[in-house]
PDB file of N, CA and C in Angstrom:
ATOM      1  N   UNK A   1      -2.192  -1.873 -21.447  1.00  0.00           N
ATOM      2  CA  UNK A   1      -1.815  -1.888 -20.052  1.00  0.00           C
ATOM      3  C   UNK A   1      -0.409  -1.311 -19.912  1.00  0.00           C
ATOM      4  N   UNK A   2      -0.218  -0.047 -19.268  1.00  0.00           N
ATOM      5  CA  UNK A   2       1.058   0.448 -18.984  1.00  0.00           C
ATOM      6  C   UNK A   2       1.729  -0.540 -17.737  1.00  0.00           C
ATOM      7  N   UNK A   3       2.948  -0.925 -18.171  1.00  0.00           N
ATOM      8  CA  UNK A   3       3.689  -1.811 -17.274  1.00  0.00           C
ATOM      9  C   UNK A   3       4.221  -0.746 -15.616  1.00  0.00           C
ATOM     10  N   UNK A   4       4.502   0.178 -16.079  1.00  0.00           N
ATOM     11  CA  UNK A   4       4.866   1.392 -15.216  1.00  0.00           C
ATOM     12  C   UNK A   4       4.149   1.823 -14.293  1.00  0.00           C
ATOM     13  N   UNK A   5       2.347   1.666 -14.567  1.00  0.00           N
ATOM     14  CA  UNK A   5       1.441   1.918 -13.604  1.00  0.00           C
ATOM     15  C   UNK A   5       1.487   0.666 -13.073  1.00  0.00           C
ATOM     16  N   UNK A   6       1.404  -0.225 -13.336  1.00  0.00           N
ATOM     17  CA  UNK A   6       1.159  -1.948 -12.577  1.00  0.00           C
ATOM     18  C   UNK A   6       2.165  -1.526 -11.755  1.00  0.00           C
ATOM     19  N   UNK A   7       3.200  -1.771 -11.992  1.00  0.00           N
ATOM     20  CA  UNK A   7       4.320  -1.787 -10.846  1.00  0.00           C
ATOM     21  C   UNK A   7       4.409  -0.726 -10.090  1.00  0.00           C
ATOM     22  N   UNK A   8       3.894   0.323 -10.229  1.00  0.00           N
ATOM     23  CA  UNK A   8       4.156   1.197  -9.382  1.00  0.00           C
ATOM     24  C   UNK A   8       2.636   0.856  -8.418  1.00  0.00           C
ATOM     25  N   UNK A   9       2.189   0.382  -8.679  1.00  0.00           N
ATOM     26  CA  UNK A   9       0.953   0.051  -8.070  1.00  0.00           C
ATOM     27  C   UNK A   9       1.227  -1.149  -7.068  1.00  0.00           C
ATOM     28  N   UNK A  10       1.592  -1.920  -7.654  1.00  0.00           N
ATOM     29  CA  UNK A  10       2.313  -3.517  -6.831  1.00  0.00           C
ATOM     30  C   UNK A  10       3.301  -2.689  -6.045  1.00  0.00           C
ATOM     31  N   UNK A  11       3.914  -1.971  -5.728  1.00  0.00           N
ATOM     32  CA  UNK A  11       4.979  -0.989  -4.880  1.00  0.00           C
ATOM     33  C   UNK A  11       4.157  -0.527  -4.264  1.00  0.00           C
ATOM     34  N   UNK A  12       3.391   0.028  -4.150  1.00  0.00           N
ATOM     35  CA  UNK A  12       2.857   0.897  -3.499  1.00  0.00           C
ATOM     36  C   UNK A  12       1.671   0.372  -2.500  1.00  0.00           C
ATOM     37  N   UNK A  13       1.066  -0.653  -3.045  1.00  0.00           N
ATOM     38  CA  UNK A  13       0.287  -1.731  -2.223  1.00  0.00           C
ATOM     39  C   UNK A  13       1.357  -2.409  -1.457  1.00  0.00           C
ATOM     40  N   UNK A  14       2.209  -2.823  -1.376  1.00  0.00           N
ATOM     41  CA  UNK A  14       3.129  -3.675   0.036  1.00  0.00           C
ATOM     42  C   UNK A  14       3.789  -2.680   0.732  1.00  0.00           C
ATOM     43  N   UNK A  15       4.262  -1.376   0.187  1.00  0.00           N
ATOM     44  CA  UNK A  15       4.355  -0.451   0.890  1.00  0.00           C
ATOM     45  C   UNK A  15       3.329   0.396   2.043  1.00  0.00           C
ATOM     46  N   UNK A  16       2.245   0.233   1.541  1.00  0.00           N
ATOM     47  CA  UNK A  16       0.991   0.498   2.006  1.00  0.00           C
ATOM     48  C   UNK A  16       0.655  -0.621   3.131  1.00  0.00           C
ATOM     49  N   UNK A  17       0.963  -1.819   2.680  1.00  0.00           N
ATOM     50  CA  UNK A  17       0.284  -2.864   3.748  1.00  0.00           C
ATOM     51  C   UNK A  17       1.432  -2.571   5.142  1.00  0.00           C
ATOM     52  N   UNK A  18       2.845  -2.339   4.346  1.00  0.00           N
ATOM     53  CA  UNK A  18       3.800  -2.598   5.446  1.00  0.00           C
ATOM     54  C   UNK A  18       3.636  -1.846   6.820  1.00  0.00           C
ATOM     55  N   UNK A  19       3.279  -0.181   6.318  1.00  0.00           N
ATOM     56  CA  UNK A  19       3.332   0.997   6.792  1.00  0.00           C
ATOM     57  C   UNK A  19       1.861   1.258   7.924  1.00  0.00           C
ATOM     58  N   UNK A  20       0.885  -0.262   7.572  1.00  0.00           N
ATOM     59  CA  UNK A  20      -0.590  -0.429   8.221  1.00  0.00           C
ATOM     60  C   UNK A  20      -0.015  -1.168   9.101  1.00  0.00           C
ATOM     61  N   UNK A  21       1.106  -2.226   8.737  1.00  0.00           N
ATOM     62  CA  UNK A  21       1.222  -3.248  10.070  1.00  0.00           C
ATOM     63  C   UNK A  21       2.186  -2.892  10.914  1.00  0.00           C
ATOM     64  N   UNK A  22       2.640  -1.690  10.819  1.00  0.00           N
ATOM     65  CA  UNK A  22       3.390  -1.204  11.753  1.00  0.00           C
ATOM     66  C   UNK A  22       3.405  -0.557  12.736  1.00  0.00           C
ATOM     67  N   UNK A  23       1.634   0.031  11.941  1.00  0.00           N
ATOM     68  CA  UNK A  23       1.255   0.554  13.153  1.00  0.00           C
ATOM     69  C   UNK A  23       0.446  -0.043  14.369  1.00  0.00           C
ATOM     70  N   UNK A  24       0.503  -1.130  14.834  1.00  0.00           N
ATOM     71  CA  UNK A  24      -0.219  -1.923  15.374  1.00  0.00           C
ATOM     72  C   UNK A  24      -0.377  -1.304  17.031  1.00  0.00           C
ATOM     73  N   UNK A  25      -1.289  -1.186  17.530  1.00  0.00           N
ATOM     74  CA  UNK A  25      -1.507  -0.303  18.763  1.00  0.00           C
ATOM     75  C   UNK A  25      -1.567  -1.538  19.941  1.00  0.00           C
ATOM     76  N   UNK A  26      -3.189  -2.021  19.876  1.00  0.00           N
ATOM     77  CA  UNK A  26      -2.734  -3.320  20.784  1.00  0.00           C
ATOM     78  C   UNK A  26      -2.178  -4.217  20.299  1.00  0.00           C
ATOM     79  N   UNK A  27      -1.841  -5.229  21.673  1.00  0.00           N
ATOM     80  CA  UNK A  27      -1.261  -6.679  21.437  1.00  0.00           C
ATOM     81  C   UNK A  27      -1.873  -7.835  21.933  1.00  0.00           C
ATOM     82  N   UNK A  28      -1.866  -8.853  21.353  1.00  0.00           N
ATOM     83  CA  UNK A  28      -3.159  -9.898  21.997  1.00  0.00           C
ATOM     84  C   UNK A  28      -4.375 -10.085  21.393  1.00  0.00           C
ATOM     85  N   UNK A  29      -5.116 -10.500  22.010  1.00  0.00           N
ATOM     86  CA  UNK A  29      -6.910 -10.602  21.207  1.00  0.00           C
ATOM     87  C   UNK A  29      -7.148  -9.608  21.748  1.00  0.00           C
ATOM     88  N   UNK A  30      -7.078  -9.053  22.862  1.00  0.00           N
ATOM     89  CA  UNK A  30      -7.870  -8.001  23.841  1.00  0.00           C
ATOM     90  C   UNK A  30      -7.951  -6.747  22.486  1.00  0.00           C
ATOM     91  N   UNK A  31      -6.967  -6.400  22.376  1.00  0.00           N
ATOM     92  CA  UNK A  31      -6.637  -5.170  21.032  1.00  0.00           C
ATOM     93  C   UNK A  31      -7.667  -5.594  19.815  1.00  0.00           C
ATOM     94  N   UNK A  32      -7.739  -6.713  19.388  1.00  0.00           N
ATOM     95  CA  UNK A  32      -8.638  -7.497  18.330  1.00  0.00           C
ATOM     96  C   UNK A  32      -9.857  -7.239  18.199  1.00  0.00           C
ATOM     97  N   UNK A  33     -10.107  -7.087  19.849  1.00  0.00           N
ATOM     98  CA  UNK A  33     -11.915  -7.125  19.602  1.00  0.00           C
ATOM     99  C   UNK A  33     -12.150  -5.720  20.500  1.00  0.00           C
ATOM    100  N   UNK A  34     -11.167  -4.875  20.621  1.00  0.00           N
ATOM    101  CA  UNK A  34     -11.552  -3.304  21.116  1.00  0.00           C
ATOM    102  C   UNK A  34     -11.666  -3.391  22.043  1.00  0.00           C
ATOM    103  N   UNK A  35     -11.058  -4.293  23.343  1.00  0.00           N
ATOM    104  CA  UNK A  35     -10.763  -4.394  24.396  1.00  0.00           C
ATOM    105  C   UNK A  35      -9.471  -3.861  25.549  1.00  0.00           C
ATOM    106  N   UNK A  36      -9.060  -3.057  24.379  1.00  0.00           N
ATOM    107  CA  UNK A  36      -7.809  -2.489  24.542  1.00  0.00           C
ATOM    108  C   UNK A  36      -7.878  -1.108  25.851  1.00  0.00           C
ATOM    109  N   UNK A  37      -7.050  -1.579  26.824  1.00  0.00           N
ATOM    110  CA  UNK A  37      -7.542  -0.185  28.088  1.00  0.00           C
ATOM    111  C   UNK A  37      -6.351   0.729  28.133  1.00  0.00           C
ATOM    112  N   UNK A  38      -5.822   0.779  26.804  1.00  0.00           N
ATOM    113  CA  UNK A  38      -4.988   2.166  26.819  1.00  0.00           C
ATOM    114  C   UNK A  38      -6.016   3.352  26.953  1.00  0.00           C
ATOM    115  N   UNK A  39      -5.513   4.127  27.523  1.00  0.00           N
ATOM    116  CA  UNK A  39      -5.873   5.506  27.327  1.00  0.00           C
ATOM    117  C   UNK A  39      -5.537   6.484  26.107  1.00  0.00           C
ATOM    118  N   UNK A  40      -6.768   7.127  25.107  1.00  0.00           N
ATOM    119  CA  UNK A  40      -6.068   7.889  23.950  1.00  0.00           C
ATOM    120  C   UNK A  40      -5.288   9.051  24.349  1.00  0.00           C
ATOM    121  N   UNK A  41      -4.684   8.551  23.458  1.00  0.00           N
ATOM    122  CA  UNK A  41      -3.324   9.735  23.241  1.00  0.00           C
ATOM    123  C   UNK A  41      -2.867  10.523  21.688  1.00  0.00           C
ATOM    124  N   UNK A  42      -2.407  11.628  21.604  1.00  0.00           N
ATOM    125  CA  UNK A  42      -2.056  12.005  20.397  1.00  0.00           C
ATOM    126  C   UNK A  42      -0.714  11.083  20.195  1.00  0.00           C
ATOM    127  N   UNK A  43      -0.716  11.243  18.912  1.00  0.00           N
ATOM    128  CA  UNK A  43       0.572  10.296  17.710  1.00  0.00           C
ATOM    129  C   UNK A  43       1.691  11.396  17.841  1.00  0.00           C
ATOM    130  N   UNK A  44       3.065  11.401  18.698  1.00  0.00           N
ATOM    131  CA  UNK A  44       3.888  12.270  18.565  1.00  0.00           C
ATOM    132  C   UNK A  44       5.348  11.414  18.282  1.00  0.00           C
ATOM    133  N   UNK A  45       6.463  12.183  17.307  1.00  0.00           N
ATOM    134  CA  UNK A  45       7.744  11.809  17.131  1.00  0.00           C
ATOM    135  C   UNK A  45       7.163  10.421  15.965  1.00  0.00           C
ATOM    136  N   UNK A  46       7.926   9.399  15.661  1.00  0.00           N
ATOM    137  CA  UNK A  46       7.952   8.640  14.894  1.00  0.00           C
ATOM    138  C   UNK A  46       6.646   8.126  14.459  1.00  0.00           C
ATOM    139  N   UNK A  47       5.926   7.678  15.402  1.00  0.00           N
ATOM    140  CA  UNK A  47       4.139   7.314  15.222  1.00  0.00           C
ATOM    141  C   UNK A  47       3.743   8.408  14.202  1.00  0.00           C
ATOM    142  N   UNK A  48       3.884   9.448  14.626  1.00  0.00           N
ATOM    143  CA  UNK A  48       3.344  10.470  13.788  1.00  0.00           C
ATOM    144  C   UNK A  48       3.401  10.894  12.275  1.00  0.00           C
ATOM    145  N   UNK A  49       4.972  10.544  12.380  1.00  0.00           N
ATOM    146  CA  UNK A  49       5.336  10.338  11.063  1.00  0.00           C
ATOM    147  C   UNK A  49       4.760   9.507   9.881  1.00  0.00           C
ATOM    148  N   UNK A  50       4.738   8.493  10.877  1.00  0.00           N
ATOM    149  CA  UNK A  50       4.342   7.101  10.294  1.00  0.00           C
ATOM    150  C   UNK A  50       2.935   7.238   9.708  1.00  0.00           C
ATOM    151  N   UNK A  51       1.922   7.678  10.659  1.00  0.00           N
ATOM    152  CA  UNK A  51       0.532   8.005  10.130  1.00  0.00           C
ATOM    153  C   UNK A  51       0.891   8.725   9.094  1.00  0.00           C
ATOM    154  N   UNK A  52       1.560   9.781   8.939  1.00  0.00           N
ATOM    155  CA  UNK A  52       1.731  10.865   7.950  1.00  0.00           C
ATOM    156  C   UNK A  52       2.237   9.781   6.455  1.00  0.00           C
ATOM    157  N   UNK A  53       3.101   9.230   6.533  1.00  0.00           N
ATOM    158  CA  UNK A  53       3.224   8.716   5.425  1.00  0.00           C
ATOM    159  C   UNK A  53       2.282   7.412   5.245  1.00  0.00           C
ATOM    160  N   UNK A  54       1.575   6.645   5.706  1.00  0.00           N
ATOM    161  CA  UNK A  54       0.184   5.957   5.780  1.00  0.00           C
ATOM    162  C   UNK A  54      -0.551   7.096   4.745  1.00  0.00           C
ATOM    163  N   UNK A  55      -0.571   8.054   5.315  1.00  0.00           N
ATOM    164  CA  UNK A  55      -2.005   8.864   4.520  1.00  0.00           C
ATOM    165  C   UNK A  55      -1.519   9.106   2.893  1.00  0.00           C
ATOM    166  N   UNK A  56      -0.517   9.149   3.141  1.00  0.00           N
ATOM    167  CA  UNK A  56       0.768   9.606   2.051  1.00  0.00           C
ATOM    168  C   UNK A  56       0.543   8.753   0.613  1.00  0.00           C
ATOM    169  N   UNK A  57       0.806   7.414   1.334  1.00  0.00           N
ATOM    170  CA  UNK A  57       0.670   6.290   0.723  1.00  0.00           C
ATOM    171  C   UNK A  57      -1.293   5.638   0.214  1.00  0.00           C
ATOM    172  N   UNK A  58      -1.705   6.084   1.009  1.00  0.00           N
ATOM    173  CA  UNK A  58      -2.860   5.847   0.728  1.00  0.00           C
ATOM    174  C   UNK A  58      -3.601   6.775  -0.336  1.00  0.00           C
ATOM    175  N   UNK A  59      -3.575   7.894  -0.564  1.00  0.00           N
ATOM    176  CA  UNK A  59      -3.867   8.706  -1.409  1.00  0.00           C
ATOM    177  C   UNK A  59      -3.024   8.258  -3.202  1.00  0.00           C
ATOM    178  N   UNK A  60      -1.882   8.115  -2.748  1.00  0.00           N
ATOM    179  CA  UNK A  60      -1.003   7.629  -3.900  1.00  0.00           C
ATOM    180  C   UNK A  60      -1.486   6.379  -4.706  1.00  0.00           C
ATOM    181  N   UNK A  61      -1.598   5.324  -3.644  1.00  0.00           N
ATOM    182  CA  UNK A  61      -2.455   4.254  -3.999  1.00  0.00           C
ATOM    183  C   UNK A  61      -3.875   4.506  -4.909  1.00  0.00           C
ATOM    184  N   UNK A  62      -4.484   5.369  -3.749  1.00  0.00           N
ATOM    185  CA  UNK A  62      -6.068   6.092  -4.497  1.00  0.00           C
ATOM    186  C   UNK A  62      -5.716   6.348  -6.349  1.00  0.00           C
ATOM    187  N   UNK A  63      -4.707   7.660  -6.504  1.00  0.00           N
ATOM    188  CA  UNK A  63      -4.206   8.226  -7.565  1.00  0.00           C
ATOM    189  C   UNK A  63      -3.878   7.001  -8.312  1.00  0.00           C
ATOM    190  N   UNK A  64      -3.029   6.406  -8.331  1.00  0.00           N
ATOM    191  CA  UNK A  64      -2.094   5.242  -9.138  1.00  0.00           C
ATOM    192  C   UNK A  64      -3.396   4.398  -9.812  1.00  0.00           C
ATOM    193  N   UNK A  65      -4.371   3.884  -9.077  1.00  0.00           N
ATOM    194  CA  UNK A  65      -5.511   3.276  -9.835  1.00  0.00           C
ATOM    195  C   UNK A  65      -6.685   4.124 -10.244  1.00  0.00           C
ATOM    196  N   UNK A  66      -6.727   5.254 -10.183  1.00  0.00           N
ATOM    197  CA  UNK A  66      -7.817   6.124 -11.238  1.00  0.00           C
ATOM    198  C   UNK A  66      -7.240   6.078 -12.530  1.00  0.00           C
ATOM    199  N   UNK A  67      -5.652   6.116 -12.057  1.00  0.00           N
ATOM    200  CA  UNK A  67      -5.035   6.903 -13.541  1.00  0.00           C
ATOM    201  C   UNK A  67      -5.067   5.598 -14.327  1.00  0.00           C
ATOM    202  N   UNK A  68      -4.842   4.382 -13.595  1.00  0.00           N
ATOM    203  CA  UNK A  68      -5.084   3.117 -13.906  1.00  0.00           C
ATOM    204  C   UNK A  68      -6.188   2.662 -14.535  1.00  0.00           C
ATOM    205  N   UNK A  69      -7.372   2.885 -13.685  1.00  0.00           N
ATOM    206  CA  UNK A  69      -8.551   2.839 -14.545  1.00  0.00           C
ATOM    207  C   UNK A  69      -8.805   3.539 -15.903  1.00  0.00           C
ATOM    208  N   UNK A  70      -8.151   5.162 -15.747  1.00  0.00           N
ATOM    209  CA  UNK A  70      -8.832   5.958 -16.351  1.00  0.00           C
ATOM    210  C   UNK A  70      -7.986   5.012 -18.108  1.00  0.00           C
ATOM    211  N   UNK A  71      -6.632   5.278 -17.969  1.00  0.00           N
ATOM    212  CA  UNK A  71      -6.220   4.486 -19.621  1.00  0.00           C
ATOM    213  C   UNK A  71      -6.833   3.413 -19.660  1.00  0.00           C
ATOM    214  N   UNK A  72      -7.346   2.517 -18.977  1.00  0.00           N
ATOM    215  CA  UNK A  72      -7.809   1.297 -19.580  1.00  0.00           C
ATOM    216  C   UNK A  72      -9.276   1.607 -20.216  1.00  0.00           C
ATOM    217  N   UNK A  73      -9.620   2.320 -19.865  1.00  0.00           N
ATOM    218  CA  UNK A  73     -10.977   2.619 -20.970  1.00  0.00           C
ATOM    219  C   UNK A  73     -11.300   3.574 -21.918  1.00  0.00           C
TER     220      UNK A  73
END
């Protein structure tokens, strides 16, 4: 077990969770159960970003546990 992949993995999962709860669109239960009567809109200035590094992070995550899997067997 490489110590270097674990942790970069444990980093990258709370980074990942942080960067999901930030993006929170509604507020309330109404948002909860897709009751939400915003109107869609594109993600511009900081939102945007934010998705961008979400995807960022999510792919990394993806990577970090193949390579993870792949030495352990």
């Amino acid at each position: 077990m490489n110590p270097i992949l674990a942790l970069g993995q444990i980093i990258l999962s709370i980074a990942l969770i942080a960067a999901i709860l930030l993006q929170a669109r509604g507020t309330g239960l109404s948002g909860t159960f897709g009751g939400d009567s915003a109107v869609y809109r594109s993600r511009r200035g900081v939102e945007r970003r934010l998705w961008q590094f979400t995807i960022l992070l999510m792919v990394l995550f993806v990577v970090f546990a193949l390579i993870f899997y792949v030495t352990q067997g």
